[in-house]
N, C-alpha and C. Protein backbone atom coordinates (compact mmCIF):
# COMPACT_ATOMS: atom_id res chain seq x y z
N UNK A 1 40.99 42.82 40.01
CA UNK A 1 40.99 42.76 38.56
C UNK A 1 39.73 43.43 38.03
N UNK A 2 39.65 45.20 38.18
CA UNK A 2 38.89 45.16 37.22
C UNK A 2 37.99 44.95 35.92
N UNK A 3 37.24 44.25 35.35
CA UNK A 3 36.96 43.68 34.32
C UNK A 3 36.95 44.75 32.97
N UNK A 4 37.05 44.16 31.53
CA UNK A 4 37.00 44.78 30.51
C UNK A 4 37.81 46.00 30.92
N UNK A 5 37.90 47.08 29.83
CA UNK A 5 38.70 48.42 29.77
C UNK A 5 39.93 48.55 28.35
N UNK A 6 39.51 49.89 28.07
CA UNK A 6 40.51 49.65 26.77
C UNK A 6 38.97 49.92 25.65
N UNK A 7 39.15 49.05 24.58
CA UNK A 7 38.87 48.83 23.72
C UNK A 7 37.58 48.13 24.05
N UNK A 8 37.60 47.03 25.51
CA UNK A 8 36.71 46.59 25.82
C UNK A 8 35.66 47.13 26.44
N UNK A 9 35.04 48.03 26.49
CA UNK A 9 33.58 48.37 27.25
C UNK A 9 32.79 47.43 28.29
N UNK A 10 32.45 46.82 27.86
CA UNK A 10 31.75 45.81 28.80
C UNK A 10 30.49 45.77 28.28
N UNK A 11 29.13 45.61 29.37
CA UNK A 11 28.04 46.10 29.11
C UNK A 11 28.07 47.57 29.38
N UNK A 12 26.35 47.85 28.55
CA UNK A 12 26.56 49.54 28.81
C UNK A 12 24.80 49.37 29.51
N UNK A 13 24.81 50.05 30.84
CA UNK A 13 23.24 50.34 31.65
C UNK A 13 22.68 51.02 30.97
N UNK A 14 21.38 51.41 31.72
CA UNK A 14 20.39 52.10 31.25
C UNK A 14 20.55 53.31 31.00
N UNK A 15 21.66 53.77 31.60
CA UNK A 15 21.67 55.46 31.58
C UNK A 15 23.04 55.65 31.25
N UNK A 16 23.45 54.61 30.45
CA UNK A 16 24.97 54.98 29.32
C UNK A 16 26.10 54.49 29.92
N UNK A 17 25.62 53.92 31.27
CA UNK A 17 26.93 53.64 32.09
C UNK A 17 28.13 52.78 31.54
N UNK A 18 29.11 52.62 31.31
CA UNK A 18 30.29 51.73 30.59
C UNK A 18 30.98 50.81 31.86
N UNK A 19 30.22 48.99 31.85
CA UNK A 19 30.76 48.67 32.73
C UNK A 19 32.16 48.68 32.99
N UNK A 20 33.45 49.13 32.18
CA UNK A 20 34.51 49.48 32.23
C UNK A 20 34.91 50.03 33.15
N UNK A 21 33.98 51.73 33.27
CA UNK A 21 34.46 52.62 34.19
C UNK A 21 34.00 52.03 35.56
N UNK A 22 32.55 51.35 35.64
CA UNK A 22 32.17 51.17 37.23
C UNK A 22 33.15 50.01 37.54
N UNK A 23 33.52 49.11 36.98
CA UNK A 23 34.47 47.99 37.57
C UNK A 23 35.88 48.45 37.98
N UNK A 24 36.63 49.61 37.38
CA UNK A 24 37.70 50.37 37.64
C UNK A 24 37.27 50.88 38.50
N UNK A 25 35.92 51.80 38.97
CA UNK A 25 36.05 53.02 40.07
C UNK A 25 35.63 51.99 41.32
N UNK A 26 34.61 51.21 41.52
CA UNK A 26 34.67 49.73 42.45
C UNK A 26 36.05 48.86 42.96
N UNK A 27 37.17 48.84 41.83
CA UNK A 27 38.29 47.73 42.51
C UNK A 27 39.40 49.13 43.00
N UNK A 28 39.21 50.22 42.84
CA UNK A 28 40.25 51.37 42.94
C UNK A 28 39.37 51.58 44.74
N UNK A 29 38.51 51.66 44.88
CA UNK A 29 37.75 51.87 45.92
C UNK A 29 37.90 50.34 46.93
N UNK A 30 37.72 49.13 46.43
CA UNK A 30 37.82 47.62 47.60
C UNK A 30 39.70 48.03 47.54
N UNK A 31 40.54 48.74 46.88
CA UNK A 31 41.73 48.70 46.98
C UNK A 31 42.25 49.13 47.91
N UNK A 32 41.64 50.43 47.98
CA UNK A 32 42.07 51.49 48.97
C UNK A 32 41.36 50.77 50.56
N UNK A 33 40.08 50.63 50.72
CA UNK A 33 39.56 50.00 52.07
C UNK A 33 40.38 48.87 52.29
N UNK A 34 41.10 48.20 51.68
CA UNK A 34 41.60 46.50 52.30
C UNK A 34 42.71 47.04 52.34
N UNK A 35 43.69 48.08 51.66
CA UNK A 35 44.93 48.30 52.32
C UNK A 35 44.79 49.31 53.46
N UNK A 36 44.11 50.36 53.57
CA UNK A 36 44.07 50.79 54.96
C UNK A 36 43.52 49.86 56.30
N UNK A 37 43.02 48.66 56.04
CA UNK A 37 42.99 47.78 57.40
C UNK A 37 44.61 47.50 57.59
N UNK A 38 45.27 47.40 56.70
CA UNK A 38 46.59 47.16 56.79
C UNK A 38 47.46 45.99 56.87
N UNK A 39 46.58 44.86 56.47
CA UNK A 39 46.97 43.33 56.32
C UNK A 39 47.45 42.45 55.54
N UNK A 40 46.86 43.44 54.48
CA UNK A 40 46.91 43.21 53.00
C UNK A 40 47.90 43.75 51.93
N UNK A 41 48.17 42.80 51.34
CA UNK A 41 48.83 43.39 50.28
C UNK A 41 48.23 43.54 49.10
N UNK A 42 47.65 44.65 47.96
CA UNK A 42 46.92 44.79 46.97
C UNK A 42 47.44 45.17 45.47
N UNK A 43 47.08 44.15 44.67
CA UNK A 43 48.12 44.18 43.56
C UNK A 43 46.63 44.87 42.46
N UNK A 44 46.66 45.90 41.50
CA UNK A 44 45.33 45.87 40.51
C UNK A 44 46.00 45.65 39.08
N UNK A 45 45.46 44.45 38.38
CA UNK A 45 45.84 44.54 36.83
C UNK A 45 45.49 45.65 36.37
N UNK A 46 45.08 46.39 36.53
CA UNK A 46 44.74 47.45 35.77
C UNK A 46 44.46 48.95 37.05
N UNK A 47 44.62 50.13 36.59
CA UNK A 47 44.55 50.74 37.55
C UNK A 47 44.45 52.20 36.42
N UNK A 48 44.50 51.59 35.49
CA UNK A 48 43.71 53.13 34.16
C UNK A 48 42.73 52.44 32.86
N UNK A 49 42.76 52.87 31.98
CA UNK A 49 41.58 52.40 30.91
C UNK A 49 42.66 52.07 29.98
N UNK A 50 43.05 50.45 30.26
CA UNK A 50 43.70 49.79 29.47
C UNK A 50 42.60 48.65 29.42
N UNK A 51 43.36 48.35 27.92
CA UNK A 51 42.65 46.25 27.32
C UNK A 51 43.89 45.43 28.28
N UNK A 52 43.41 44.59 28.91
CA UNK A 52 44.63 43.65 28.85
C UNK A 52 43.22 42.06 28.60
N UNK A 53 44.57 41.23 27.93
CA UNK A 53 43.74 39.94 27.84
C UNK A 53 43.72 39.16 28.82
N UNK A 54 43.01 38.09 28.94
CA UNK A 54 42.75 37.47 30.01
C UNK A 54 44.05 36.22 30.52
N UNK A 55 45.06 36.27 29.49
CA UNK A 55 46.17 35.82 30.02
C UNK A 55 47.32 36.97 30.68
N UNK A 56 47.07 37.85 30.23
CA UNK A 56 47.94 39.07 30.67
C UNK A 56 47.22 39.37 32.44
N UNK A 57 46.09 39.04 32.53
CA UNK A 57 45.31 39.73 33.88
C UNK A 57 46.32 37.90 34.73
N UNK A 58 45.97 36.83 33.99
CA UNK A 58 46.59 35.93 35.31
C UNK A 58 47.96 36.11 35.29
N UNK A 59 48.63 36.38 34.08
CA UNK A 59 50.15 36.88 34.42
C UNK A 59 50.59 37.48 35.76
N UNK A 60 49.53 38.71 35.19
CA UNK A 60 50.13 39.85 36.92
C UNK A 60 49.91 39.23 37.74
N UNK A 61 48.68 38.47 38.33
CA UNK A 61 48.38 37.67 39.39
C UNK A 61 49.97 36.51 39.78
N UNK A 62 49.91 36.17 39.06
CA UNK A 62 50.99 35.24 39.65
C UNK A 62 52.07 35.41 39.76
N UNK A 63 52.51 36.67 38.76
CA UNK A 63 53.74 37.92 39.67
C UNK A 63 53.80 38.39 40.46
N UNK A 64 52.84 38.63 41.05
CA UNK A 64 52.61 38.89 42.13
C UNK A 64 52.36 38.05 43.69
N UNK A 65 52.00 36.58 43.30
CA UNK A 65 52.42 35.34 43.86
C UNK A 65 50.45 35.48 44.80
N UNK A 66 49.66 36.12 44.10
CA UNK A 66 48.10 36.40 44.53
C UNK A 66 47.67 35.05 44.88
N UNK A 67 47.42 35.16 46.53
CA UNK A 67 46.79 34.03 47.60
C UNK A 67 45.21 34.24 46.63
N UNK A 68 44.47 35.46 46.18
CA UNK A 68 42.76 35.36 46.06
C UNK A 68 43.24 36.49 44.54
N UNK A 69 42.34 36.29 43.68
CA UNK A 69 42.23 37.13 42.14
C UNK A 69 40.62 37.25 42.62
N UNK A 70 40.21 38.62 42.48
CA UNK A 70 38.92 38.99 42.09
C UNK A 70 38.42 39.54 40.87
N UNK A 71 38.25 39.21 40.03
CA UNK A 71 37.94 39.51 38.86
C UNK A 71 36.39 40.33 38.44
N UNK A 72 36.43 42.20 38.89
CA UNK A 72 34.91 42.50 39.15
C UNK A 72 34.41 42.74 37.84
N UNK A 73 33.33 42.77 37.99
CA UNK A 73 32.58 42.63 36.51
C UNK A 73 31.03 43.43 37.37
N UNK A 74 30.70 43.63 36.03
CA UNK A 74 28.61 44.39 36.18
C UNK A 74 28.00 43.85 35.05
N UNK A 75 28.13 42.81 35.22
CA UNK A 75 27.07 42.12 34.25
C UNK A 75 25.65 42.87 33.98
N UNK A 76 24.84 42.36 32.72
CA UNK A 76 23.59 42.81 32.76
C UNK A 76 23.18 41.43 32.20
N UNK A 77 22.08 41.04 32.36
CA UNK A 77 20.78 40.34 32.20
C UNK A 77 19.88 40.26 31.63
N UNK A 78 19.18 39.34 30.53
CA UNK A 78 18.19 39.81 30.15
C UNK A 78 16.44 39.78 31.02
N UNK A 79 16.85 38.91 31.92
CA UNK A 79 15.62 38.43 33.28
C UNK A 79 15.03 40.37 33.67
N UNK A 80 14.13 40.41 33.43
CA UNK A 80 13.61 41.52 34.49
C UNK A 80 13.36 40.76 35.50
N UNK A 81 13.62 41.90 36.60
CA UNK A 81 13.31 41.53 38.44
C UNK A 81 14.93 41.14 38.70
N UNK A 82 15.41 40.30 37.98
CA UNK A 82 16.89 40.05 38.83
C UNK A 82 18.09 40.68 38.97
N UNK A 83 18.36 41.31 40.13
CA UNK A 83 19.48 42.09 40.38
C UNK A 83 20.36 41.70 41.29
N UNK A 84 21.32 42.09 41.70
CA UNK A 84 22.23 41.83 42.81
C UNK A 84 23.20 41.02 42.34
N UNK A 85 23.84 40.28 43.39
CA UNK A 85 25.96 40.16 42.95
C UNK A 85 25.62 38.60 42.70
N UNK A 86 26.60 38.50 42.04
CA UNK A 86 27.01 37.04 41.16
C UNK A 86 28.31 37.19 42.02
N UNK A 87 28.82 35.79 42.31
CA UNK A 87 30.19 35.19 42.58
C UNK A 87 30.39 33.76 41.81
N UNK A 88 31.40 33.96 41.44
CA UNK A 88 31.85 32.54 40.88
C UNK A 88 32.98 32.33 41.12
N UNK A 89 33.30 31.17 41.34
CA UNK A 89 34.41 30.45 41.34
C UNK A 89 35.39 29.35 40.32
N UNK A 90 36.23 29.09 40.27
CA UNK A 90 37.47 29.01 38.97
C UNK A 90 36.18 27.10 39.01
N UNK A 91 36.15 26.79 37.82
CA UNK A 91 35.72 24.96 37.57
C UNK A 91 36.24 24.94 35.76
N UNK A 92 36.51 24.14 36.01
CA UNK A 92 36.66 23.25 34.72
C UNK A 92 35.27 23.36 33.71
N UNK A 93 33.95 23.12 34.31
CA UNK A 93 33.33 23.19 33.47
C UNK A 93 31.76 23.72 34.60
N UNK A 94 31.21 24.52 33.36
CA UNK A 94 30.31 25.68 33.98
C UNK A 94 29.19 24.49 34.52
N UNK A 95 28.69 25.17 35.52
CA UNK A 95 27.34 24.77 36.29
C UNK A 95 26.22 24.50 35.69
N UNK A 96 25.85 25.31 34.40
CA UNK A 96 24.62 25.34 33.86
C UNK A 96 24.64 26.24 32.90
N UNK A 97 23.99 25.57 31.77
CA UNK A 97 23.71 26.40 30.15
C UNK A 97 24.32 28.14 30.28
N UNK A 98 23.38 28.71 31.56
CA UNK A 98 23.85 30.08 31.62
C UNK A 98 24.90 30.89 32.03
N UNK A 99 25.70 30.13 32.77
CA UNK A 99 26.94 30.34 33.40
C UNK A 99 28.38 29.87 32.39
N UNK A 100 27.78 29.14 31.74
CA UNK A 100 28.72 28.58 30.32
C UNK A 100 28.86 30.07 29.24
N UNK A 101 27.36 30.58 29.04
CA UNK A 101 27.28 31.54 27.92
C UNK A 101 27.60 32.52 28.98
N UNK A 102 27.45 32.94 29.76
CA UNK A 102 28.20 34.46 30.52
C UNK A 102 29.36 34.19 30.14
N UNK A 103 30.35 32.98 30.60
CA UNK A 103 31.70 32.79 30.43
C UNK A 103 32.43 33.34 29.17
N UNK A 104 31.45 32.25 27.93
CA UNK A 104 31.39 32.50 26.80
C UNK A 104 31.31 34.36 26.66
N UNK A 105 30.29 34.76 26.59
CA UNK A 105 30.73 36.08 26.22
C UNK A 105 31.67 36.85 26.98
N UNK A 106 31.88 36.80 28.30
CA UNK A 106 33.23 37.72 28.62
C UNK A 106 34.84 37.47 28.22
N UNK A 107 34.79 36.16 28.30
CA UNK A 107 36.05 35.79 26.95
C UNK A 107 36.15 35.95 25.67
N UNK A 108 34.63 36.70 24.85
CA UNK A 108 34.91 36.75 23.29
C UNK A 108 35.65 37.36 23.55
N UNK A 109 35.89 38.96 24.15
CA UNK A 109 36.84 39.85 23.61
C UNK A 109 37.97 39.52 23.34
N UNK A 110 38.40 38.91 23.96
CA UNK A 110 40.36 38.50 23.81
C UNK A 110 40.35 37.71 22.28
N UNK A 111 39.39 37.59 21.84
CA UNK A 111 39.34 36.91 20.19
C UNK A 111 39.47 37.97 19.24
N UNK A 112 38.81 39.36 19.58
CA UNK A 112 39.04 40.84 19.31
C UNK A 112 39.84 41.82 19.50
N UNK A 113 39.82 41.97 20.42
CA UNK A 113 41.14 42.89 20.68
C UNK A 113 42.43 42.58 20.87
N UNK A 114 42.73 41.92 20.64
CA UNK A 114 44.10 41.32 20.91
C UNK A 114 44.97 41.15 19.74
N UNK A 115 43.57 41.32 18.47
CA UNK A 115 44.57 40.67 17.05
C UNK A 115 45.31 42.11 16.31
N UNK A 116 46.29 41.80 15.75
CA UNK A 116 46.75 42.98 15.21
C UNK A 116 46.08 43.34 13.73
N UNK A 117 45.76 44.87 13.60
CA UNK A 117 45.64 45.08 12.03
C UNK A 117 46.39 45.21 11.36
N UNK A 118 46.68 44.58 9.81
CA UNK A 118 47.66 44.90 9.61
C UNK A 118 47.81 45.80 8.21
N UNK A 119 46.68 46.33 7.95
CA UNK A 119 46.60 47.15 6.99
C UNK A 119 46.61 48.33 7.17
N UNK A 120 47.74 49.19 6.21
CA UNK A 120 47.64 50.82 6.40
C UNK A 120 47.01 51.97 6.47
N UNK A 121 45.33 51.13 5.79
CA UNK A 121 44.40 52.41 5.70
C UNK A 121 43.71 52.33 6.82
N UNK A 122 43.56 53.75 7.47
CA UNK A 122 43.11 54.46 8.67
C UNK A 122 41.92 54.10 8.65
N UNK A 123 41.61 53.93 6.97
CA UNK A 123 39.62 53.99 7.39
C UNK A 123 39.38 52.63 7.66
N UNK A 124 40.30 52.00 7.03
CA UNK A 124 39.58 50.59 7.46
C UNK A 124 39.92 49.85 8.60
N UNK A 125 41.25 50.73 9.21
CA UNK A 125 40.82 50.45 10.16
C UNK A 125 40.20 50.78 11.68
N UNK A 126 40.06 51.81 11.61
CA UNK A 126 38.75 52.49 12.15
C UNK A 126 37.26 51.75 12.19
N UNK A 127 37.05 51.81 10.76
CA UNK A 127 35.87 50.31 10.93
C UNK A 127 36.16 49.04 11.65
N UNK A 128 37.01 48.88 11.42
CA UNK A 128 37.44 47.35 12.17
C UNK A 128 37.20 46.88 13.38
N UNK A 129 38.01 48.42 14.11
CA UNK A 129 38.46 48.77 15.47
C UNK A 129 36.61 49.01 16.03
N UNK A 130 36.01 49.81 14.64
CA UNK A 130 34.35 50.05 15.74
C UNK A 130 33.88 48.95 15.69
N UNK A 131 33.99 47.58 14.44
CA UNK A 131 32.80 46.85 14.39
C UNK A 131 33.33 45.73 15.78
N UNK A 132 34.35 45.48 15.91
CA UNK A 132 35.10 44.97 17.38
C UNK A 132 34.34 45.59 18.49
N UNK A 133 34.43 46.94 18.70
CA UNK A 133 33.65 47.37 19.45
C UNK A 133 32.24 47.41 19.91
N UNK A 134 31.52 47.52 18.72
CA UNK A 134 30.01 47.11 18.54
C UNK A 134 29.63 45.31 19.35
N UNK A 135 30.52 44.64 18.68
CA UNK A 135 30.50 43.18 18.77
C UNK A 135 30.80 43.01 19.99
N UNK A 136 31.87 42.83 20.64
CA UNK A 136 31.80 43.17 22.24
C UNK A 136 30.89 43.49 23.11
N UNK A 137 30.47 45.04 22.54
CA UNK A 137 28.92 45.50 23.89
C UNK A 137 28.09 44.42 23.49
N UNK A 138 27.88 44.08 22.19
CA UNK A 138 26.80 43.51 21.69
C UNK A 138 26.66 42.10 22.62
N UNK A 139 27.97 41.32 23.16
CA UNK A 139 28.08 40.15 23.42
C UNK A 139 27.93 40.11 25.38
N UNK A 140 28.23 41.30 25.29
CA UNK A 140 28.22 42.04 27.12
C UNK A 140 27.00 42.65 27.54
């Protein structure tokens, strides 16, 4: 499950990177290595630069009848010095203040992109569609 894509961006690195694209070119890459061992069967919610919401990503999963969901993500941080991989696992309720607000912001989007506009003017909604966008990186 690549994370964010679409409409969603993600975070953006130091040098413009769109965690969108690295979480797509990362699960297209663990896709290809775990089906050439040949054991596996590999299902990707996403496999181009689509939004899907976070009920649409467990949908496919369970159409697919998925023993493990990896859901990759590139978080950023505000800590200088701390780098390297986060894993988490599915709980009812987060571990600690900071693991609550990560949660919290990678689920705003589906509060955003998901809603329909329903007004005819282009410009407004163009604004709409950027200030969604803004708000998102802003929250990633």
């Amino acid at each position: 499950d690549p994370g964010h894509g679409g409409v969603d961006g993600g975070a953006e690195g130091l040098n413009g990177t769109i965690e969108k694209n690295v979480t797509l070119a990362f699960a297209t890459e663990l896709r290809d290595k775990l089906a050439a061992v040949g054991r596996y069967d590999v299902f990707m919610t996403r496999d181009t630069d689509e939004y899907l919401r976070l009920d649409d990503r467990v949908r496919i999963a369970r159409q697919h009848e998925a023993d493990l969901l990896i859901s990759i993500h590139a978080d950023t941080i505000s800590v200088k010095g701390i780098r390297g991989a986060t894993v988490y696992t599915v709980s009812d309720k987060a571990s600690d203040p900071e693991a609550q607000a990560l949660a919290d912001r990678e689920n705003l989007s589906d509060q955003f992109a998901g809603m329909v506009i329903k007004d005819d003017n282009k410009e407004v909604t163009d604004i709409l569609i950027d200030l969604i966008r803004r708000e998102t990186h802003t929250f990633s």
